[in-house]
N, C-alpha and C. Protein backbone atom coordinates (compact mmCIF):
# COMPACT_ATOMS: atom_id res chain seq x y z
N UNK A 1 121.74 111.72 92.09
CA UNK A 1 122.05 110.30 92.21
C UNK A 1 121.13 109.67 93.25
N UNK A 2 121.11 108.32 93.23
CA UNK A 2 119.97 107.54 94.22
C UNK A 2 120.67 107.72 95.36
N UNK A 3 120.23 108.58 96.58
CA UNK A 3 120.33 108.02 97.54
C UNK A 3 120.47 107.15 98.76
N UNK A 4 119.48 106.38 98.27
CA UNK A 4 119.07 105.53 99.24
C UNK A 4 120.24 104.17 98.73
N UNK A 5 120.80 103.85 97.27
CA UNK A 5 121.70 102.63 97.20
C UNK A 5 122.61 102.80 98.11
N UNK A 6 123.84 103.71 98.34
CA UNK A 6 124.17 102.97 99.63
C UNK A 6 124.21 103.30 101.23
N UNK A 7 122.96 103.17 101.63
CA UNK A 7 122.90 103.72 102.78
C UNK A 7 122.29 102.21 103.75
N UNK A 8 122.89 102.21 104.88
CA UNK A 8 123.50 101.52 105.59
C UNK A 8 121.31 100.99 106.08
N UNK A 9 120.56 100.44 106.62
CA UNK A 9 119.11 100.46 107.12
C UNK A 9 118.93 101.14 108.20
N UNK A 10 119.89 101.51 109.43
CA UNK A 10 119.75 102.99 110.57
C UNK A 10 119.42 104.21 109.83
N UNK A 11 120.92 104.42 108.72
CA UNK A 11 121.04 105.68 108.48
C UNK A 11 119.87 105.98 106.67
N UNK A 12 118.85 104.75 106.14
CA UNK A 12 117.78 105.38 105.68
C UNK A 12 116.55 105.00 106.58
N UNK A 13 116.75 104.97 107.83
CA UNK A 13 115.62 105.45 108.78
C UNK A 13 115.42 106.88 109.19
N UNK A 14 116.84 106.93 109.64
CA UNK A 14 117.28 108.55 110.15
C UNK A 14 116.63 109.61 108.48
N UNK A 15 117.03 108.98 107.51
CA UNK A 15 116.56 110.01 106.46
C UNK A 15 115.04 110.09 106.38
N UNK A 16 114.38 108.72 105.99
CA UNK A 16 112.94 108.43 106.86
C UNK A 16 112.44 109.36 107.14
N UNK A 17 112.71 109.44 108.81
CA UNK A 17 112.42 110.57 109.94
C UNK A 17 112.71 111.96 109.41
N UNK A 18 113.43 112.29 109.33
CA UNK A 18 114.17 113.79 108.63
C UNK A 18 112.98 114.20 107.85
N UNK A 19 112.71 113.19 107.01
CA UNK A 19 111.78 113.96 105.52
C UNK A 19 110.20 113.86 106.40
N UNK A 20 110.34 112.75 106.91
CA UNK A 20 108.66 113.24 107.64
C UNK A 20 108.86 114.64 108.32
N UNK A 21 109.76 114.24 109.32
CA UNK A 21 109.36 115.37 109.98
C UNK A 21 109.84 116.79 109.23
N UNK A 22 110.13 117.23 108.52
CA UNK A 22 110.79 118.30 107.37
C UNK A 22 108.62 118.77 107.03
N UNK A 23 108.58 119.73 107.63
CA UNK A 23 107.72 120.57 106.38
C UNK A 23 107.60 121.45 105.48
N UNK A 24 108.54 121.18 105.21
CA UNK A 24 108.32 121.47 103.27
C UNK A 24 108.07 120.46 102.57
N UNK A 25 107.73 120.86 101.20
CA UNK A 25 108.06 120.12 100.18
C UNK A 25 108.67 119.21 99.70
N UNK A 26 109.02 117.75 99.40
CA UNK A 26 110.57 117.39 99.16
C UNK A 26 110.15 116.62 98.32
N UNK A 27 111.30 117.01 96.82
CA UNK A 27 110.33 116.25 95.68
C UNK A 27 111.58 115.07 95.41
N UNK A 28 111.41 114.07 95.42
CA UNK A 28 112.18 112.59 96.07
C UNK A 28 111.67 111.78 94.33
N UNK A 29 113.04 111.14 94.25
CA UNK A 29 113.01 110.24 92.85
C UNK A 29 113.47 109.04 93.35
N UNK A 30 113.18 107.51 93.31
CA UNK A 30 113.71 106.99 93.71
C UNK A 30 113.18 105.45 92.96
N UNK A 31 114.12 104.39 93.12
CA UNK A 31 114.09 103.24 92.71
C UNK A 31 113.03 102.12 93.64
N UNK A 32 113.41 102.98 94.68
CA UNK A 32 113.44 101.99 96.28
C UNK A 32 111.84 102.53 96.49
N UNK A 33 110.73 100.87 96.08
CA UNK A 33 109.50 101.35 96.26
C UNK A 33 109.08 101.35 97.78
N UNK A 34 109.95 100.33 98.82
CA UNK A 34 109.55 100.49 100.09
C UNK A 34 109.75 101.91 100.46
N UNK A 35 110.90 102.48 100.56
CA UNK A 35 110.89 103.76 100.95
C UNK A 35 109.96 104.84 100.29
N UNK A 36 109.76 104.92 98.83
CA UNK A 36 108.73 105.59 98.45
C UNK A 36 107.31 105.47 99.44
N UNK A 37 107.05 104.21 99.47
CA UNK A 37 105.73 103.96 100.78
C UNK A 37 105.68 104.60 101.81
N UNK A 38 107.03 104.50 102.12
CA UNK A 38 106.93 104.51 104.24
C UNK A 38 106.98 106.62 103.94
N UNK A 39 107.33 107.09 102.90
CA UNK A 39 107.54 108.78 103.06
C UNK A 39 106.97 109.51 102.09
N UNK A 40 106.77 109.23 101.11
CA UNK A 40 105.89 109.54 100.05
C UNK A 40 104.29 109.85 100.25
N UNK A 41 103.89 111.43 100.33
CA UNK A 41 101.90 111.44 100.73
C UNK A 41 101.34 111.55 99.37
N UNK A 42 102.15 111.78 98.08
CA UNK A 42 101.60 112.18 97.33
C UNK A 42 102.79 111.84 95.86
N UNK A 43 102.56 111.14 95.02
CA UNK A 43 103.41 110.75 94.02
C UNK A 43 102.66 110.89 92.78
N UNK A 44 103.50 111.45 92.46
CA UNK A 44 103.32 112.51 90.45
C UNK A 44 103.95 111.42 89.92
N UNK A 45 103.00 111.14 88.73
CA UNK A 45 103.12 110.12 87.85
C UNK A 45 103.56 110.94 86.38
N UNK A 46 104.04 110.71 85.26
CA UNK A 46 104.23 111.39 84.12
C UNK A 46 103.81 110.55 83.24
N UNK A 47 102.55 110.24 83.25
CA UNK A 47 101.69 108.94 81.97
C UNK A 47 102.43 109.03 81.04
N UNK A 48 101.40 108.10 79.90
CA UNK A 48 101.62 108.31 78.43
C UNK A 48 101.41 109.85 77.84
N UNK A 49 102.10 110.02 76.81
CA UNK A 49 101.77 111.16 76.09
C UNK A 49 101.91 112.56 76.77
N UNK A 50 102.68 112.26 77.89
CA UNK A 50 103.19 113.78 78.98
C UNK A 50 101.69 113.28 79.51
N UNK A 51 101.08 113.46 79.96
CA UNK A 51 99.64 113.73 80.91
C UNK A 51 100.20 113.45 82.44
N UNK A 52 100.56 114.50 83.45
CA UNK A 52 101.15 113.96 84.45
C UNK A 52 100.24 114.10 85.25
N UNK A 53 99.94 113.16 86.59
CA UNK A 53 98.38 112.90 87.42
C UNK A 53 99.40 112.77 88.93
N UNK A 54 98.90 113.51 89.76
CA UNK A 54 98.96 113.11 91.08
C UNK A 54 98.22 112.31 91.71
N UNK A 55 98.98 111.44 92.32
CA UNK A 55 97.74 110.49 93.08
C UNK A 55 98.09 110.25 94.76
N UNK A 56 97.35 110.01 95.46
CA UNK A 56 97.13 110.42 96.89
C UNK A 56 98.40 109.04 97.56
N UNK A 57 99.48 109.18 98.12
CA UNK A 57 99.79 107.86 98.96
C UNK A 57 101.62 107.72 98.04
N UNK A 58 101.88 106.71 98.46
CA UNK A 58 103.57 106.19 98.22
C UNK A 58 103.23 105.26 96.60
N UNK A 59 103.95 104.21 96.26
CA UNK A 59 104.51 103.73 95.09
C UNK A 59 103.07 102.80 95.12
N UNK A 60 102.79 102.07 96.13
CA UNK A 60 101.58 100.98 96.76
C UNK A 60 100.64 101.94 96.29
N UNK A 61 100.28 102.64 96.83
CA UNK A 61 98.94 103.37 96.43
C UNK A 61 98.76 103.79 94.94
N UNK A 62 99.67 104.21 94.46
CA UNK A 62 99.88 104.81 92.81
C UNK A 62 99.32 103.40 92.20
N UNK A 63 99.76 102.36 92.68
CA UNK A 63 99.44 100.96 91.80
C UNK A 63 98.36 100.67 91.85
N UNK A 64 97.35 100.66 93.02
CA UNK A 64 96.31 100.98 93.37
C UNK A 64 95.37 101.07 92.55
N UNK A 65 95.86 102.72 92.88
CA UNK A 65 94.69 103.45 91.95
C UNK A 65 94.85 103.92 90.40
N UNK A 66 96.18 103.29 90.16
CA UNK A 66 96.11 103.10 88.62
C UNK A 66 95.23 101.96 88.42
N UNK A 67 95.14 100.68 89.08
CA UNK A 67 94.65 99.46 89.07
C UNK A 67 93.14 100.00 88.83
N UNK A 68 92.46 100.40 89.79
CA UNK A 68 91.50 100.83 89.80
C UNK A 68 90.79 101.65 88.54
N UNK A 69 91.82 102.68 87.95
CA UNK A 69 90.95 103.50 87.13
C UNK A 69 91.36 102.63 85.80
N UNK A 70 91.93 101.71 85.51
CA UNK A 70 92.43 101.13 84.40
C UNK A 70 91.15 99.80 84.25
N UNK A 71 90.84 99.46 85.54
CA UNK A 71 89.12 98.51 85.43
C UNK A 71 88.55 99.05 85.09
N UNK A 72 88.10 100.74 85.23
CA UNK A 72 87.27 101.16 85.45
C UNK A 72 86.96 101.76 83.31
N UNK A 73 88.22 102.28 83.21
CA UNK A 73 88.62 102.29 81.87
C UNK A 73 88.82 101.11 80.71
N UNK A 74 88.48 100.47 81.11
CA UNK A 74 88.65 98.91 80.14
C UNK A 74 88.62 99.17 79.16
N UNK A 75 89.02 98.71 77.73
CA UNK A 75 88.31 99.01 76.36
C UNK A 75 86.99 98.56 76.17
N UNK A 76 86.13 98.88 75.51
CA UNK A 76 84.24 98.36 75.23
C UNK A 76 84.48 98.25 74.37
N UNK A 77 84.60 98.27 73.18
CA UNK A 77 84.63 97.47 72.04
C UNK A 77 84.42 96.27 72.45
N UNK A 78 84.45 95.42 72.41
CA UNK A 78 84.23 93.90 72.81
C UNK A 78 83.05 93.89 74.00
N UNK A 79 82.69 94.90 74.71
CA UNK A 79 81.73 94.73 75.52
C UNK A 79 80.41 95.32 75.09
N UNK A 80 80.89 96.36 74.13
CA UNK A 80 79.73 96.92 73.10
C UNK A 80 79.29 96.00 72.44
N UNK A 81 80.01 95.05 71.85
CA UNK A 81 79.52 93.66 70.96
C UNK A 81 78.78 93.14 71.35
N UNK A 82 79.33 92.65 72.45
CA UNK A 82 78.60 91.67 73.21
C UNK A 82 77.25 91.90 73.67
N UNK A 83 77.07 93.18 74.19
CA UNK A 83 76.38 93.99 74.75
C UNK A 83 75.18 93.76 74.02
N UNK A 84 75.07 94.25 72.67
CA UNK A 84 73.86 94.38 71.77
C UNK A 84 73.08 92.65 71.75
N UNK A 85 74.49 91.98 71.72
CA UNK A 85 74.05 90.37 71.67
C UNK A 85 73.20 90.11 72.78
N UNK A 86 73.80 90.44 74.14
CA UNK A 86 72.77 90.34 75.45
C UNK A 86 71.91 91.15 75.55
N UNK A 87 71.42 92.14 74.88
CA UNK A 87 70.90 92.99 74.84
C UNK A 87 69.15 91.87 74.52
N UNK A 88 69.25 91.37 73.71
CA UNK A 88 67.84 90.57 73.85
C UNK A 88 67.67 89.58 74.40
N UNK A 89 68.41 89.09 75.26
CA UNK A 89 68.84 87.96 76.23
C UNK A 89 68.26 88.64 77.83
N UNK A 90 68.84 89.59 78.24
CA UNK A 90 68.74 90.77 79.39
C UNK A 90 69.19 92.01 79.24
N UNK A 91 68.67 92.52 79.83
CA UNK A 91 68.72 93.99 79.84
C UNK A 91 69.57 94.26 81.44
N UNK A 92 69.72 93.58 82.37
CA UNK A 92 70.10 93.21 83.49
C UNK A 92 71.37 92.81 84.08
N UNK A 93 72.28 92.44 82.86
CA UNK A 93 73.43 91.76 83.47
C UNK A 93 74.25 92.71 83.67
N UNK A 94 75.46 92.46 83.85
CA UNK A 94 76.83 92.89 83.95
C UNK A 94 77.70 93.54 82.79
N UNK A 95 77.86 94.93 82.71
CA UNK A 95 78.94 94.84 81.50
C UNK A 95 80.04 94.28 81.71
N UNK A 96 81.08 93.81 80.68
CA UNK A 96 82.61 93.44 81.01
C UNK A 96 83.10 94.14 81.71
N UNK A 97 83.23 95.50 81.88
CA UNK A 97 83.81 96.47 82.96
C UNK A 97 83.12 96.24 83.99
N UNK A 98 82.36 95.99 84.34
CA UNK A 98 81.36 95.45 85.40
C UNK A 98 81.68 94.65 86.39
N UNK A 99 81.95 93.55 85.22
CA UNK A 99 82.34 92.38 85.76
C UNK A 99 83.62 92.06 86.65
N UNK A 100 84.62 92.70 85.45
CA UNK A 100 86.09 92.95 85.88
C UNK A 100 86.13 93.69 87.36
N UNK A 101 85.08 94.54 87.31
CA UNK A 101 85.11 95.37 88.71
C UNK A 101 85.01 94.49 89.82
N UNK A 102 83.43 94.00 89.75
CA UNK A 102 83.39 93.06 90.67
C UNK A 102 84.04 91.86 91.13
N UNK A 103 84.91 91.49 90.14
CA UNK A 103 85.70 90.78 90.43
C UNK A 103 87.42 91.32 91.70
N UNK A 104 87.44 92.51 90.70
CA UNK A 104 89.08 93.07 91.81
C UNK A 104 88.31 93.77 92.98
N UNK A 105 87.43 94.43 93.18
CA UNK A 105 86.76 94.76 94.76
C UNK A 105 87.16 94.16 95.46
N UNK A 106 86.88 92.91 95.60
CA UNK A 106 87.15 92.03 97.34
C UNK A 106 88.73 92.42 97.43
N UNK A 107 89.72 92.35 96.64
CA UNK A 107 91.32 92.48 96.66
C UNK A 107 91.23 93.60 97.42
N UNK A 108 90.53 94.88 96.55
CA UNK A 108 90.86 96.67 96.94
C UNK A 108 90.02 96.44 98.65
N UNK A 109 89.07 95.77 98.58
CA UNK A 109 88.51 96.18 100.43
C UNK A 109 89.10 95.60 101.48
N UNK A 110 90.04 94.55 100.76
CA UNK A 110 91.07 93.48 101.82
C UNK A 110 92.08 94.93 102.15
N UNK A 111 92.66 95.01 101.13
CA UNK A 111 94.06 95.89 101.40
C UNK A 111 93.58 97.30 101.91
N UNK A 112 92.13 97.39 101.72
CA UNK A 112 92.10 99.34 102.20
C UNK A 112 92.22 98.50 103.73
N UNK A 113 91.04 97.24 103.59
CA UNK A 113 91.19 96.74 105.15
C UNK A 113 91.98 96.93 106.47
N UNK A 114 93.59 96.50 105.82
CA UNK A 114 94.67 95.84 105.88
C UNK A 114 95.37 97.61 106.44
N UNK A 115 95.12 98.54 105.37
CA UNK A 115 96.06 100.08 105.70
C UNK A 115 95.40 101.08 106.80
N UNK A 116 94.00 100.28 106.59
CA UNK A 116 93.03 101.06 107.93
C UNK A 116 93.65 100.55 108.94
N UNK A 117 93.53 98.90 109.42
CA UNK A 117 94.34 98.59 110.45
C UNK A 117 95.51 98.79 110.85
N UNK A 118 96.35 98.99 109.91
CA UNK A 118 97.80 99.49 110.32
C UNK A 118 97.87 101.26 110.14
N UNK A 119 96.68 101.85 110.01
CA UNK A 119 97.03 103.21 110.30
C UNK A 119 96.03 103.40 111.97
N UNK A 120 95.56 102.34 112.03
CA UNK A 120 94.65 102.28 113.53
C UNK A 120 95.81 102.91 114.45
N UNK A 121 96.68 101.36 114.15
CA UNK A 121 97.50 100.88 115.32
C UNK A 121 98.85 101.87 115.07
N UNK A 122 99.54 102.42 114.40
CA UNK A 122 100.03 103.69 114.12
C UNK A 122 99.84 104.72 115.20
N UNK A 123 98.32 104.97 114.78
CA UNK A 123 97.90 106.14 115.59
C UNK A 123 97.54 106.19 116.83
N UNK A 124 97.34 104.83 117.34
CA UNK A 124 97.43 104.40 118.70
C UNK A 124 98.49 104.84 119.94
N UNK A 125 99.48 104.60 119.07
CA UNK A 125 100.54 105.13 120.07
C UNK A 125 100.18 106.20 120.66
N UNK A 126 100.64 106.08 122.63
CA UNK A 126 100.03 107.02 123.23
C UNK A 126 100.33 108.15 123.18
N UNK A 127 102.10 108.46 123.04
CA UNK A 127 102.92 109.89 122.90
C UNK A 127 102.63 110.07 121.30
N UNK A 128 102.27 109.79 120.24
CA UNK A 128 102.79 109.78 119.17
C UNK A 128 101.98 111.57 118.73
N UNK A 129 100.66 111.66 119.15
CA UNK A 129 100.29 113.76 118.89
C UNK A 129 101.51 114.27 119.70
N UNK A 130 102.11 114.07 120.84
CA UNK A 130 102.75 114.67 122.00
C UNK A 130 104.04 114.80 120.96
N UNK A 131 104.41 113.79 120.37
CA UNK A 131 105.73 114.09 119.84
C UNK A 131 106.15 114.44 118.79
N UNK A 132 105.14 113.87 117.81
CA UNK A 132 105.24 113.93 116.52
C UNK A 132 103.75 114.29 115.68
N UNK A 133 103.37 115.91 115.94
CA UNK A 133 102.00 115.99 115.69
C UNK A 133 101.40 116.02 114.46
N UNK A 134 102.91 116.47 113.58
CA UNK A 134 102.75 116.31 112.18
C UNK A 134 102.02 114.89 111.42
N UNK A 135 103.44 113.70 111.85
CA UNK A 135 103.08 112.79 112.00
C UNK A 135 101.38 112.16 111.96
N UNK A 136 101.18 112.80 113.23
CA UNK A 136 100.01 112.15 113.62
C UNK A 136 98.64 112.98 112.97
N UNK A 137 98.91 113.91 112.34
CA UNK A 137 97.95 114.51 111.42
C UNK A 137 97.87 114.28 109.94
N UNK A 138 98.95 113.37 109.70
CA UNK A 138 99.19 112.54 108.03
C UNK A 138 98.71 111.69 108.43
N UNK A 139 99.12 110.76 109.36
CA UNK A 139 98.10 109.40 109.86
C UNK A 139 96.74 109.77 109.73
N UNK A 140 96.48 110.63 110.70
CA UNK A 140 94.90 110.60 110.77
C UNK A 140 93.83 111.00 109.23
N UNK A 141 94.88 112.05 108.36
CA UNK A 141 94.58 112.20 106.89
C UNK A 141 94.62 111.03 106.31
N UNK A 142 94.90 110.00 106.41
CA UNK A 142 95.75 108.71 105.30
C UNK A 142 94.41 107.68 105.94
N UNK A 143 93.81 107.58 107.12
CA UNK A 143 92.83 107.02 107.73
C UNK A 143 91.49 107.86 107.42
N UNK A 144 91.48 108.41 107.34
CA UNK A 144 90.17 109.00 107.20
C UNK A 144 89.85 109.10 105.21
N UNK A 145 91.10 109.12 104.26
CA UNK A 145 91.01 108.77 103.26
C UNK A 145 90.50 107.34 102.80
N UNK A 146 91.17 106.80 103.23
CA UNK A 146 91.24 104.70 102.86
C UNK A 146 90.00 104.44 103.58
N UNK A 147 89.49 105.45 104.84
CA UNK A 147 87.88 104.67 105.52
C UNK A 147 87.10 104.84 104.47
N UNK A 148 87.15 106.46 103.84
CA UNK A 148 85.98 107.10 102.32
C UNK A 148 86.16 105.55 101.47
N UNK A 149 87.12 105.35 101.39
CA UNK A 149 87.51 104.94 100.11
C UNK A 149 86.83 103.04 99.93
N UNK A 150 87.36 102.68 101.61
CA UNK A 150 86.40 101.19 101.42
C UNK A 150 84.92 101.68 101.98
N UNK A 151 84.56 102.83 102.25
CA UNK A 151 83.04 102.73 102.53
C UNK A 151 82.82 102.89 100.79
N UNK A 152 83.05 103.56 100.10
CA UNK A 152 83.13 103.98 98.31
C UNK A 152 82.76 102.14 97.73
N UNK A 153 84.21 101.43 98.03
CA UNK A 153 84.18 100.69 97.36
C UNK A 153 83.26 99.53 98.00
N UNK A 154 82.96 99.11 99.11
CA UNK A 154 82.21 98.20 99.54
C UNK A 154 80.52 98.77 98.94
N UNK A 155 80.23 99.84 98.79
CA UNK A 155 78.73 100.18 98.08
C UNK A 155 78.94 100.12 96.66
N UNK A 156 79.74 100.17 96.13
CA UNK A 156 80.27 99.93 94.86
C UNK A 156 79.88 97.84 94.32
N UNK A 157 81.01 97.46 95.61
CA UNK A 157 80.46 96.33 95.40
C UNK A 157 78.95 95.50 95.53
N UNK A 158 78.27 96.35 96.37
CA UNK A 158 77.10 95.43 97.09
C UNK A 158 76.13 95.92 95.63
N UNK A 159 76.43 97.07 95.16
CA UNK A 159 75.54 97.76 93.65
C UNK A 159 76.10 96.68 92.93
N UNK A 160 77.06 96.31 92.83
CA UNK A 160 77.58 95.57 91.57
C UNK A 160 77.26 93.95 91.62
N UNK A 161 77.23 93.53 93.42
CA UNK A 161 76.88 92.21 93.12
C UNK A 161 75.00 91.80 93.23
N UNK A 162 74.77 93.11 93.44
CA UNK A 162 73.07 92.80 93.58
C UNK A 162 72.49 93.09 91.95
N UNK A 163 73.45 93.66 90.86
CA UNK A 163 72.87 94.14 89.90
C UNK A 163 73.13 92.58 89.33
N UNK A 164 74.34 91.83 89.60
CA UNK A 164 74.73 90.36 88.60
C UNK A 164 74.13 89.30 89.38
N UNK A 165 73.18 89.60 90.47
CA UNK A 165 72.39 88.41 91.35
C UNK A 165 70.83 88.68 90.38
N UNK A 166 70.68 90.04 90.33
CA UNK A 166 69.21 89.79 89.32
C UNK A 166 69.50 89.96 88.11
N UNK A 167 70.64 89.60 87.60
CA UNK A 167 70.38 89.57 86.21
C UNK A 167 70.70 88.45 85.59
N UNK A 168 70.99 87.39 86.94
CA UNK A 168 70.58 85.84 86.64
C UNK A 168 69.15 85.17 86.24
């Protein structure tokens, strides 16, 4: 049964805490996407057609990087069309997946922005290795992921907007 419906906001902090600090395993089902966020390092998805994919982070991140590989996956049919049509026009532009990319980037480098800064200031705390070292070794994993990830996507973008600046 769901847990977390009726539990009081102290006593699903106290659970919170418990499962961080717990090292084991703890395989958690839940409705409640904030709490999936704040305790969740790693959430198993069960796609279409059974294909089940782990992806790195809480309920936020899964959306993410479904977001991400679903641009990245677009259908071409329609960009294959098109494609051949621009094809004697330029050789230079943008495919539709291309485009679409360059378009959601600035969103994905705001928010890696946004989780870098709040895993900064997280890890800032001065007791927080002293007390909670676990803790502070998922932080520093979860920061050093999202830095790869907007250095990834900011060269991603600068390839993508220098390829649709000369193929004006």
């Amino acid at each position: 049964d769901e847990p977390t419906n009726d539990l009081d906001i102290e006593t699903l902090d106290l659970l919170q805490e418990l499962i961080d600090d717990y090292d084991g395993t703890v395989l958690l089902v839940s409705h409640d996407r904030d709490f999936l966020d704040r305790v969740a390092t790693t959430t198993i998805a069960i796609e279409p057609e059974g294909k089940v994919t782990a992806y790195a982070g809480g309920w936020t991140d899964y959306l993410a990087q479904r977001q991400l590989e679903s641009a990245e996956s677009a259908p071409k049919v329609k960009a294959a069309e098109t494609r051949s049509k621009s094809d004697a026009k330029s050789s230079a532009g943008l495919s539709f997946t291309e485009k679409h990319r360059l378009e959601a980037l600035p969103s994905v480098i705001d928010k890696l922005g946004a989780e870098i800064a709040k895993l900064e200031e997280f890890l800032a705390q001065p007791d927080l290795y002293a007390v909670h070292p676990a803790k502070f070794n998922k932080g520093t994993e979860a920061l050093v992921e999202r830095q790869t990830a907007l250095a990834a996507a900011e060269e991603e973008w600068l390839i993508l907007a220098e390829k649709a600046e000369s193929g004006k």
